[in-house]
N, C-alpha and C. Protein backbone atom coordinates (compact mmCIF):
# COMPACT_ATOMS: atom_id res chain seq x y z
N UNK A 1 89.81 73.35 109.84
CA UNK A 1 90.47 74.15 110.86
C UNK A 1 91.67 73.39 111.46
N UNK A 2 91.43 72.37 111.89
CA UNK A 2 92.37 71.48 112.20
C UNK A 2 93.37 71.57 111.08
N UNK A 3 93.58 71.84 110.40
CA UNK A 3 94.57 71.22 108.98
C UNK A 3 95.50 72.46 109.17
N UNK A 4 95.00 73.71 109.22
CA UNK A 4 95.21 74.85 109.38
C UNK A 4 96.49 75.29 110.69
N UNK A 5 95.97 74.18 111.91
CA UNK A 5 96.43 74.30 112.99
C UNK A 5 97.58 73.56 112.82
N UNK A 6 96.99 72.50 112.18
CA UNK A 6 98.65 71.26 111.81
C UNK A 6 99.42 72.29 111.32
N UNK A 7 99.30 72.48 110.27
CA UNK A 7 100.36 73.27 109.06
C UNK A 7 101.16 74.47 110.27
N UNK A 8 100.70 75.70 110.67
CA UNK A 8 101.06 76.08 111.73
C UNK A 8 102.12 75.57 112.55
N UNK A 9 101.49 74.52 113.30
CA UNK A 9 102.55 73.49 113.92
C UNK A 9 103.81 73.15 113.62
N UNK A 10 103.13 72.76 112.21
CA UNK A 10 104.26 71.53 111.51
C UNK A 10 105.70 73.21 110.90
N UNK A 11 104.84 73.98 110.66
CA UNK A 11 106.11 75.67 110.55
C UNK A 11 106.90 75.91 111.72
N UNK A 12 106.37 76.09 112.84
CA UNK A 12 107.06 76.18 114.08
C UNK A 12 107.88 74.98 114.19
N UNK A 13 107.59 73.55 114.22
CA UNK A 13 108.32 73.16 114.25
C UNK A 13 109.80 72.93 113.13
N UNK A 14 109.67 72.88 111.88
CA UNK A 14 110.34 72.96 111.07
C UNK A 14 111.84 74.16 110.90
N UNK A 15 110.95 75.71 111.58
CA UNK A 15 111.73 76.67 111.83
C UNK A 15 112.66 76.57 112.80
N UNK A 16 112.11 75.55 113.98
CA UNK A 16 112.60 75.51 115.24
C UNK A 16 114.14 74.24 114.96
N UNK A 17 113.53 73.10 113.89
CA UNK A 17 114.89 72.96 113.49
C UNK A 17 116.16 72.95 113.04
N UNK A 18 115.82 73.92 112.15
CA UNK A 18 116.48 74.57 111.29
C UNK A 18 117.11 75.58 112.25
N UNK A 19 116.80 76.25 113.12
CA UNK A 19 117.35 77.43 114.28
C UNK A 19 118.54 76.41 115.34
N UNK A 20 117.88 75.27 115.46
CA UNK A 20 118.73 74.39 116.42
C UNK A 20 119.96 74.66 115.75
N UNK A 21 120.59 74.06 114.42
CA UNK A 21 121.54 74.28 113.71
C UNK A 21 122.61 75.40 113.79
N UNK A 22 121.88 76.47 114.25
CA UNK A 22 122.69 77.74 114.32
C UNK A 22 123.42 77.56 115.80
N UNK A 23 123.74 76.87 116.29
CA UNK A 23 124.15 76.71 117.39
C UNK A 23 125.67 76.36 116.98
N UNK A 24 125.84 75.54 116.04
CA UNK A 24 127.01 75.20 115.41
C UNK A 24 127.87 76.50 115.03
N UNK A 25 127.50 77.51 114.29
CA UNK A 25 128.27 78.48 113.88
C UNK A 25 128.91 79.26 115.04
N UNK A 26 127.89 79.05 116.34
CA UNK A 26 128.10 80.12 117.27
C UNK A 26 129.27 79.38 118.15
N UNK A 27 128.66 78.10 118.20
CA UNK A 27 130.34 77.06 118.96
C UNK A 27 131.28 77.64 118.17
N UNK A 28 131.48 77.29 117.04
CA UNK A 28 132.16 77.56 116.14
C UNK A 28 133.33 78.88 116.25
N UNK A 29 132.12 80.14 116.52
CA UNK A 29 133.07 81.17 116.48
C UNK A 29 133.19 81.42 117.81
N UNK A 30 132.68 81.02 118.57
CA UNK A 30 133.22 81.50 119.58
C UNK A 30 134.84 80.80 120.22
N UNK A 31 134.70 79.38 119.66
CA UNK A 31 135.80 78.72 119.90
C UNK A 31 137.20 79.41 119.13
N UNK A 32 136.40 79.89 117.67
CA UNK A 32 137.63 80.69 117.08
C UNK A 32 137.84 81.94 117.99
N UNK A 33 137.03 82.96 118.33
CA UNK A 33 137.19 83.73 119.65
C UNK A 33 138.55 83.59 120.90
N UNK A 34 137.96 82.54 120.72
CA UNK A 34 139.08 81.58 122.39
C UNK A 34 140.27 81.45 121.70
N UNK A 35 140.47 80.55 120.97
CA UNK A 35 141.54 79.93 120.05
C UNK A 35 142.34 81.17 119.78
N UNK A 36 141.78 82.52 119.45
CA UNK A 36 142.58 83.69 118.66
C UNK A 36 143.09 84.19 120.01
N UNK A 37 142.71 84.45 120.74
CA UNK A 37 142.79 84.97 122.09
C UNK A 37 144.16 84.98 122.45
N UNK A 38 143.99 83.19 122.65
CA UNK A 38 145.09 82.35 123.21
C UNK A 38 146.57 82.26 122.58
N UNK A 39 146.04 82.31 120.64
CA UNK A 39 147.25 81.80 120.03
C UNK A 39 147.86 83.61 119.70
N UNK A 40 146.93 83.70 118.70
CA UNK A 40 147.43 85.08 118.58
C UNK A 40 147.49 86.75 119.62
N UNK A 41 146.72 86.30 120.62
CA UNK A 41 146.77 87.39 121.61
C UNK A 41 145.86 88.34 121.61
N UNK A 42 145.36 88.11 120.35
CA UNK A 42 143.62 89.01 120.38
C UNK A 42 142.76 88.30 119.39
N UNK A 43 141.27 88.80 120.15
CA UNK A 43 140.77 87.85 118.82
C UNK A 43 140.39 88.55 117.69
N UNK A 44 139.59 88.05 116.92
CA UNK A 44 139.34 88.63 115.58
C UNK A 44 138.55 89.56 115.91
N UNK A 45 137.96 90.64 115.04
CA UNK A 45 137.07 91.81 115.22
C UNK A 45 135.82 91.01 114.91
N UNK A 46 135.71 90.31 113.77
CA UNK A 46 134.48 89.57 113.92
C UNK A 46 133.82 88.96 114.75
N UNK A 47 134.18 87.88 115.19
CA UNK A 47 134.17 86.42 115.26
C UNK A 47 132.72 86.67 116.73
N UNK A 48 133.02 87.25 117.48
CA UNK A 48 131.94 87.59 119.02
C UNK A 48 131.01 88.60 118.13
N UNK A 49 130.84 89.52 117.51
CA UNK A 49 129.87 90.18 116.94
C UNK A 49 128.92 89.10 116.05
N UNK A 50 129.64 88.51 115.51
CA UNK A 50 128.74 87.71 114.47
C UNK A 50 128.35 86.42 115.52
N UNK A 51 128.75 85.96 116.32
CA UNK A 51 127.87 85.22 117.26
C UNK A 51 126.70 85.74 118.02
N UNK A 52 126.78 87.08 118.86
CA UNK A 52 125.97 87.92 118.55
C UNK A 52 124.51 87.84 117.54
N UNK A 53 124.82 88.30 116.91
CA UNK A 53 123.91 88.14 115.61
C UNK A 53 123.24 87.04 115.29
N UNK A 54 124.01 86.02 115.31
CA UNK A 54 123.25 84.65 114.66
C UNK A 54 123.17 84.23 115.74
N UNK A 55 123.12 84.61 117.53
CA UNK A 55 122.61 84.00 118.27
C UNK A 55 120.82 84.39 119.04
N UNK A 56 121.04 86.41 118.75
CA UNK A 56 120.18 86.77 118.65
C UNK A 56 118.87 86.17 117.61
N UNK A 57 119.04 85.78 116.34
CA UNK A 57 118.06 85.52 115.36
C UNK A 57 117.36 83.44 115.77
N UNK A 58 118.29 83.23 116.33
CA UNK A 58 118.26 81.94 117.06
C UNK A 58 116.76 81.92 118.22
N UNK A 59 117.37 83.16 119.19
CA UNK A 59 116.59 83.29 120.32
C UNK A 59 114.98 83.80 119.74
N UNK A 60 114.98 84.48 118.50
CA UNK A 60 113.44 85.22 118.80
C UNK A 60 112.78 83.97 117.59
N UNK A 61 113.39 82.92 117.25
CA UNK A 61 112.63 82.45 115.98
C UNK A 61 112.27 80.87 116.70
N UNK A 62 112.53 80.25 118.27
CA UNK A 62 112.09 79.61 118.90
C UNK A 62 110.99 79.33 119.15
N UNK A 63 110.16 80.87 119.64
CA UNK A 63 109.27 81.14 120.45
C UNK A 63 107.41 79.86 119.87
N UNK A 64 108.11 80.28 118.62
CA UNK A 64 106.42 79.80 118.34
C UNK A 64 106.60 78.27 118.58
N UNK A 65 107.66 77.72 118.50
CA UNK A 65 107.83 75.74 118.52
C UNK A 65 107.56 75.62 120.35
N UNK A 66 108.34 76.93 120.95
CA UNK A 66 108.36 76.46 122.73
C UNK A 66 106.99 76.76 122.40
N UNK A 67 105.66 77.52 122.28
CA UNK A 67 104.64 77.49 122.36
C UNK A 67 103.75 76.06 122.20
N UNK A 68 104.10 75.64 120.99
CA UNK A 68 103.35 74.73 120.85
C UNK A 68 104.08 72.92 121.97
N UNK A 69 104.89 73.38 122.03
CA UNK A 69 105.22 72.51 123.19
C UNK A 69 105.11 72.56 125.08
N UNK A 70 105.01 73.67 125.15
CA UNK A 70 103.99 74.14 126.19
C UNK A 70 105.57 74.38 126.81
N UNK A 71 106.70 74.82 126.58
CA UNK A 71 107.73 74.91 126.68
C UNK A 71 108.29 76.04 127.64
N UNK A 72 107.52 77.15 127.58
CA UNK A 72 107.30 78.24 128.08
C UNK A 72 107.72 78.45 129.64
N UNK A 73 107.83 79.57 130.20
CA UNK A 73 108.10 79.71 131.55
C UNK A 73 106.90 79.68 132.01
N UNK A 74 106.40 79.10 132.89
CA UNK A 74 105.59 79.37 134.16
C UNK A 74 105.69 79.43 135.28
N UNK A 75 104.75 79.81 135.78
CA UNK A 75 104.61 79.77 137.46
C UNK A 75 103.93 78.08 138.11
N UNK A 76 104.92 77.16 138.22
CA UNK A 76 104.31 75.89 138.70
C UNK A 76 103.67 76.23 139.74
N UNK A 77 103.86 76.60 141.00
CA UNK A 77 102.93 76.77 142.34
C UNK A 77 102.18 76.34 142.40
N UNK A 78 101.08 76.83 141.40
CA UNK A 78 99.88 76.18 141.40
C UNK A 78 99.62 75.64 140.12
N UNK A 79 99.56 76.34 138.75
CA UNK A 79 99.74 76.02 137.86
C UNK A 79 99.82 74.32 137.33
N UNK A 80 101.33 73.96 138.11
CA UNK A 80 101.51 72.81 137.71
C UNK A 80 100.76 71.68 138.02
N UNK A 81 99.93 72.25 139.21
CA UNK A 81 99.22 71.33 140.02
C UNK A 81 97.61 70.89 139.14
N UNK A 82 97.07 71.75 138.47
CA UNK A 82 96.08 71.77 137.72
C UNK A 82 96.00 70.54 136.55
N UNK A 83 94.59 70.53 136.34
CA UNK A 83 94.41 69.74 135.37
C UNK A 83 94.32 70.29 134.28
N UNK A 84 94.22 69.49 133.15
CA UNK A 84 94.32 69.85 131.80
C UNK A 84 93.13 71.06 131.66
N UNK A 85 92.30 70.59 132.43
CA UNK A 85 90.73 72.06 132.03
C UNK A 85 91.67 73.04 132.71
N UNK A 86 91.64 72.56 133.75
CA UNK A 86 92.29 73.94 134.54
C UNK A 86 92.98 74.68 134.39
N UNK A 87 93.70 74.18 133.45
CA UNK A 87 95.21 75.02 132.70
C UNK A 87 94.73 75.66 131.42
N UNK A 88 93.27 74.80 130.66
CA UNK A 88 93.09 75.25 129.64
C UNK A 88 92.09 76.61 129.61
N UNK A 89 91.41 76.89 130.74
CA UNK A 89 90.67 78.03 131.65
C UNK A 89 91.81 79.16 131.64
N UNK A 90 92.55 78.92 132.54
CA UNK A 90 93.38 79.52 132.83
C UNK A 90 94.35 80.47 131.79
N UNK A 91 95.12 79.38 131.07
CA UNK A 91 95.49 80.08 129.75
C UNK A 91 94.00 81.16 129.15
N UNK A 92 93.33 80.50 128.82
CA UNK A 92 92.29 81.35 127.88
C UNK A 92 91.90 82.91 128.56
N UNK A 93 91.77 82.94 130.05
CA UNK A 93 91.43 83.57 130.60
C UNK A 93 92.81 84.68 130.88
N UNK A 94 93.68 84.18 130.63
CA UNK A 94 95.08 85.00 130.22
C UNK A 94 95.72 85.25 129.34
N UNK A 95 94.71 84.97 127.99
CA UNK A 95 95.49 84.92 126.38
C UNK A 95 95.71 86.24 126.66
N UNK A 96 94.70 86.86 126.96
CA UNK A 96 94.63 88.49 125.96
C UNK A 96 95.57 89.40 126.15
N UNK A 97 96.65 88.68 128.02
CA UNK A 97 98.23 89.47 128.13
C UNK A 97 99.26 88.87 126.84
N UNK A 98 98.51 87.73 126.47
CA UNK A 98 99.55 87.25 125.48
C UNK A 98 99.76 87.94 124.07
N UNK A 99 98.13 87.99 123.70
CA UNK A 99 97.96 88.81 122.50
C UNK A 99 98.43 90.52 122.88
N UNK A 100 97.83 91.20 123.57
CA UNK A 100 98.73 92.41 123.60
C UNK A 100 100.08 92.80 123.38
N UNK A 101 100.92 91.70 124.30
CA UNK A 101 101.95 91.56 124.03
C UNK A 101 102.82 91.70 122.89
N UNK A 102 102.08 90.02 121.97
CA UNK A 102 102.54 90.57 120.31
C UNK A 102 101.94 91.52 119.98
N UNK A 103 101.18 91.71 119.91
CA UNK A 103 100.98 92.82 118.82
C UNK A 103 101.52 94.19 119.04
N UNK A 104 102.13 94.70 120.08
CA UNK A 104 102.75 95.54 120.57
C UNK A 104 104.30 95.00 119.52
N UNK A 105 104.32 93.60 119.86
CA UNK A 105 105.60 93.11 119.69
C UNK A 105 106.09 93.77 117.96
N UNK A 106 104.91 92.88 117.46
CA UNK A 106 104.91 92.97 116.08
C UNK A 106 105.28 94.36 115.47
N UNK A 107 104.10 94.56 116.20
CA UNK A 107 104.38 96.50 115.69
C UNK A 107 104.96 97.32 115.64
N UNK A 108 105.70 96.93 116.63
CA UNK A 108 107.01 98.20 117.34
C UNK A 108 108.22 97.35 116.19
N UNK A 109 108.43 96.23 115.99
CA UNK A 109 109.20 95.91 115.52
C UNK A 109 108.98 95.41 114.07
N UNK A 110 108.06 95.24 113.26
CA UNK A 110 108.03 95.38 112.24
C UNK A 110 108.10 97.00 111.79
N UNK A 111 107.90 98.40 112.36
CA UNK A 111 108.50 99.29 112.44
C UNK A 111 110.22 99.47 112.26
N UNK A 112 110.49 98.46 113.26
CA UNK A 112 112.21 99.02 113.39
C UNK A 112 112.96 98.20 112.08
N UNK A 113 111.82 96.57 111.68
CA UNK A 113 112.88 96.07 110.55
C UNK A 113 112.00 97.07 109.58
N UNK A 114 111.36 97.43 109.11
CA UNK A 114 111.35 98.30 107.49
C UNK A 114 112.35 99.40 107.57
N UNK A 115 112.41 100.15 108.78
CA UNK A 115 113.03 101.07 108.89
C UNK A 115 115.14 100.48 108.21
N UNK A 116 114.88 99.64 109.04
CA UNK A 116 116.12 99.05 109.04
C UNK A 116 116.70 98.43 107.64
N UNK A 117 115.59 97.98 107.36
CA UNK A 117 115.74 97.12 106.06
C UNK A 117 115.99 98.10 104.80
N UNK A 118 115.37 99.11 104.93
CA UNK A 118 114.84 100.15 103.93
C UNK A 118 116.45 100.95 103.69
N UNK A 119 117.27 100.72 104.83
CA UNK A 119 118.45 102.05 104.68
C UNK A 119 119.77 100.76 105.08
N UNK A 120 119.24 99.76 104.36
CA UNK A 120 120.00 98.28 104.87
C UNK A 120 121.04 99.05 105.53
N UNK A 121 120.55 98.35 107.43
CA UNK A 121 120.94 99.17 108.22
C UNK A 121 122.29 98.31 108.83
N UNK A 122 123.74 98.54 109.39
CA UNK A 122 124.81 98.35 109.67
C UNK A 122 124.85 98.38 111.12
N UNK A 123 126.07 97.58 111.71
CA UNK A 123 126.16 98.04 113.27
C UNK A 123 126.86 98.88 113.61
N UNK A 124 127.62 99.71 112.58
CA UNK A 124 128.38 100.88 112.78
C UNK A 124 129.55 100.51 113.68
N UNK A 125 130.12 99.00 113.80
CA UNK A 125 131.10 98.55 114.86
C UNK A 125 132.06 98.41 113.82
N UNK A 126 133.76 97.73 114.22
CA UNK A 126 134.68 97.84 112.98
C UNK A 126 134.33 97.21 111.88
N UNK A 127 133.75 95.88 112.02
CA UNK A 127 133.32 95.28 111.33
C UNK A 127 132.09 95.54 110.47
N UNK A 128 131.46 96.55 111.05
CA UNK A 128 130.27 96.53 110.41
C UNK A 128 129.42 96.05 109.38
N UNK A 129 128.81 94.69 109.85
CA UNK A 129 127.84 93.47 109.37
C UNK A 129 126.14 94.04 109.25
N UNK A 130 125.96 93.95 108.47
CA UNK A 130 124.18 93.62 108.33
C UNK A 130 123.64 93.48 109.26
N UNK A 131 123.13 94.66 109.60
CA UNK A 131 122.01 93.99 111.47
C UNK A 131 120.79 93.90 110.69
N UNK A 132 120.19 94.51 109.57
CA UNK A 132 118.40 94.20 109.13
C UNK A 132 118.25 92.91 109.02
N UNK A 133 119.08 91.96 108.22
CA UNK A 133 118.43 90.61 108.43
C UNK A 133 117.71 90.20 109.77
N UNK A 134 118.67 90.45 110.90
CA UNK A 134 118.27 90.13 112.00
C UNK A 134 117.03 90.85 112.62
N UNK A 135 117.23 92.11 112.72
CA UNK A 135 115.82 92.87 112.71
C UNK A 135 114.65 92.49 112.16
N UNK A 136 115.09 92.12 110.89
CA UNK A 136 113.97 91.39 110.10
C UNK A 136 113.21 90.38 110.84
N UNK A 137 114.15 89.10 111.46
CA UNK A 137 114.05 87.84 111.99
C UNK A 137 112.97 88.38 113.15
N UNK A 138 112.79 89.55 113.79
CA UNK A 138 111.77 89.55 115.33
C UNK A 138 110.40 89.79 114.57
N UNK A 139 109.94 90.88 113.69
CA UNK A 139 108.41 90.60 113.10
C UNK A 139 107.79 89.18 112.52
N UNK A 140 108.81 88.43 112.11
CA UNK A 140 108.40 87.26 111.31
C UNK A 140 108.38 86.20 112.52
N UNK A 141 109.19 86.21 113.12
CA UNK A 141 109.21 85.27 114.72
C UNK A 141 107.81 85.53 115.34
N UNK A 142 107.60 87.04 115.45
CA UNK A 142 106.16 87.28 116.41
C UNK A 142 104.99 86.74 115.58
N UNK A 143 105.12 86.99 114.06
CA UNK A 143 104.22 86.04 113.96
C UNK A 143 104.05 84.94 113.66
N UNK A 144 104.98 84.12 113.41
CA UNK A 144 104.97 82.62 114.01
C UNK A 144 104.38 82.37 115.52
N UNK A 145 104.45 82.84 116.25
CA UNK A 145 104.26 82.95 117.66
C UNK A 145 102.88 83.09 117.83
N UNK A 146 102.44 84.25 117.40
CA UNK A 146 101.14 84.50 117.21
C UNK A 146 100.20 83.18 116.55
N UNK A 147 100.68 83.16 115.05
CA UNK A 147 99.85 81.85 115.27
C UNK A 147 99.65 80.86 115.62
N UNK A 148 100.31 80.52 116.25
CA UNK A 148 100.78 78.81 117.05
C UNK A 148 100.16 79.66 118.82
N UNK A 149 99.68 80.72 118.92
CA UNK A 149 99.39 81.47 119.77
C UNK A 149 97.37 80.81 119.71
N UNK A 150 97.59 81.35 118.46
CA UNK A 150 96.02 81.21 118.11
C UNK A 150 95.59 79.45 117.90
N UNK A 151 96.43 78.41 117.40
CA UNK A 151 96.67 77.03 117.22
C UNK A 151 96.37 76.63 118.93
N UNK A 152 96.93 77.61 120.15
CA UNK A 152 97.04 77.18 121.67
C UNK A 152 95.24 77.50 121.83
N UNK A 153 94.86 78.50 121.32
CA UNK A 153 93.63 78.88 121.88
C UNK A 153 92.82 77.92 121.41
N UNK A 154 92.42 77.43 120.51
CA UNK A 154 91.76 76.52 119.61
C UNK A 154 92.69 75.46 120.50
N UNK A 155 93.10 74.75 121.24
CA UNK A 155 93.81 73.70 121.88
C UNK A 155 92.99 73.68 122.68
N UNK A 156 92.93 75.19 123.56
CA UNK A 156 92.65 75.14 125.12
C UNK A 156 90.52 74.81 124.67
N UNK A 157 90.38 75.20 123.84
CA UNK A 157 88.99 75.60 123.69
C UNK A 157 88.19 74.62 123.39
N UNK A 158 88.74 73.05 122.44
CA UNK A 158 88.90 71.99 122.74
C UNK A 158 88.71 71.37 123.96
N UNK A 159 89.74 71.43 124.19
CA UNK A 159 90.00 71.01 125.83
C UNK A 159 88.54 71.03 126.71
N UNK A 160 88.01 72.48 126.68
CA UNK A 160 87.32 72.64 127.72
C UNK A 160 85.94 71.85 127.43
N UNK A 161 85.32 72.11 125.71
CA UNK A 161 84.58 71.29 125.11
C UNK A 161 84.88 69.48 124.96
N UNK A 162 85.72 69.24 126.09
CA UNK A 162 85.90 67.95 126.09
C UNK A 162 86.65 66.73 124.74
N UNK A 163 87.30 67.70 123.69
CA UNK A 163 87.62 66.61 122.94
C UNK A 163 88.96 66.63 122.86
N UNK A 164 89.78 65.41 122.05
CA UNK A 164 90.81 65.27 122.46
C UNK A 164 91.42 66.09 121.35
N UNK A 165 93.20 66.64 121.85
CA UNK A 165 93.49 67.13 121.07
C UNK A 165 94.50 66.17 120.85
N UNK A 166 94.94 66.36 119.30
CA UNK A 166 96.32 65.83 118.31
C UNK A 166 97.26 66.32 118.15
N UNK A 167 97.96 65.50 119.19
CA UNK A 167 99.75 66.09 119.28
C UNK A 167 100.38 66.98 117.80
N UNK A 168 100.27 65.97 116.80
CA UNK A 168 100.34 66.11 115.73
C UNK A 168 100.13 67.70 115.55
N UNK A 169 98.63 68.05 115.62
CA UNK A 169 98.42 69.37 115.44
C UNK A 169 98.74 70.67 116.92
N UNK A 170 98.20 70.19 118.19
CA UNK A 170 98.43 70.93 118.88
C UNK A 170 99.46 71.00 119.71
N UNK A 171 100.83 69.98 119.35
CA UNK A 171 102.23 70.18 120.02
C UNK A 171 101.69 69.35 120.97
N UNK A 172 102.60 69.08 122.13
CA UNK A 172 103.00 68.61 123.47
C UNK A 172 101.52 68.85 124.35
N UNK A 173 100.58 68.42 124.78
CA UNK A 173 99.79 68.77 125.90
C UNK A 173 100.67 69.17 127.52
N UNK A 174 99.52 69.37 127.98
CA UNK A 174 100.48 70.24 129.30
C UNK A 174 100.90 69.01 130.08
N UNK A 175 99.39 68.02 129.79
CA UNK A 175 99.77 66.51 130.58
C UNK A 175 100.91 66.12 130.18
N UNK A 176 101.41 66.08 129.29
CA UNK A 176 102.30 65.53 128.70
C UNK A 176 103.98 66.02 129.47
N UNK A 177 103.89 67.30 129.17
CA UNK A 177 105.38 68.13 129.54
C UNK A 177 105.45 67.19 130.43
N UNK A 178 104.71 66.96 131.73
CA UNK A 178 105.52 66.84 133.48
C UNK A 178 106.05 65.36 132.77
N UNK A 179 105.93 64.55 132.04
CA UNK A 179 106.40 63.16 132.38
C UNK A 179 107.31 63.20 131.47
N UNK A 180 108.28 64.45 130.27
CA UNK A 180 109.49 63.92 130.10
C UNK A 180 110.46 65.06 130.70
């Protein structure tokens, strides 16, 4: 099981580097954006749509690496104040808004990419670029998410059974986040 949870891990993280990268194209065009603006007086029809795009596929293919790094938004108030059980209670006792969530997620949107994919769907703008890849990118993100979802539960469940968990496999502990 553990091996299972690594591998998981070790995907989220791998995806999550590979996504860092796309940050470059988007400097990139957006600077050409600016640059066209300035020199030539308008910019290209592309150049902000396709940042767009490859910034959107950026944002939903994160989710499962911030998971396993405990990366996530919370509510510190109290939250932060808790101990490792306490957080690991807590989460467990609040997965099931998490799981609804995806699977709503998944569904509704593995819906919109077949749909999309199926009539390889366009943005109908001047340029009109390939939006299904990207469509594509939110079902496959949710479930990355999901399982590094299920990798957290098996963390927290640990936790409460007292044994230690392996960075390695279960990302960042919560102890961990506050001290970098």
């Amino acid at each position: 099981m553990l091996k299972v949870a690594a591998a998981i891990t070790r995907i989220n993280y791998l995806v999550a580097r590979i996504a860092a990268w796309l940050i470059v194209p988007i400097f990139v065009l957006l600077m050409t954006d600016v640059i066209m603006r300035y020199v030539v007086g308008s910019a290209a029809i592309w150049t902000s749509e396709f940042a767009q795009l490859i910034f959107g596929v950026y944002a939903v293919v994160a989710g499962g690496y911030l998971l396993a790094e405990r990366a996530h938004v919370n509510v510190d108030i109290f939250y932060g104040k808790f101990s490792r059980v306490q957080k690991a209670r807590v989460d467990l006792a609040t997965s099931f808004l998490f799981f609804m969530f995806l699977g709503v997620l998944i569904w509704q949107s593995a819906d919109m990419a077949w749909e999309s994919t199926a009539k390889l769907e366009t943005s109908s703008s001047i340029w009109d670029p390939y939006i299904w890849p990207v469509k594509l990118a939110i079902p496959i993100a949710g479930v990355l998410l999901l399982l590094q979802g299920l990798v957290r539960i098996a963390s927290d469940i640990r936790t409460l059974a007292g044994h230690d968990n392996d960075p390695a496999v279960f990302g960042k502990q919560a102890g961990d986040a506050s001290s970098h």
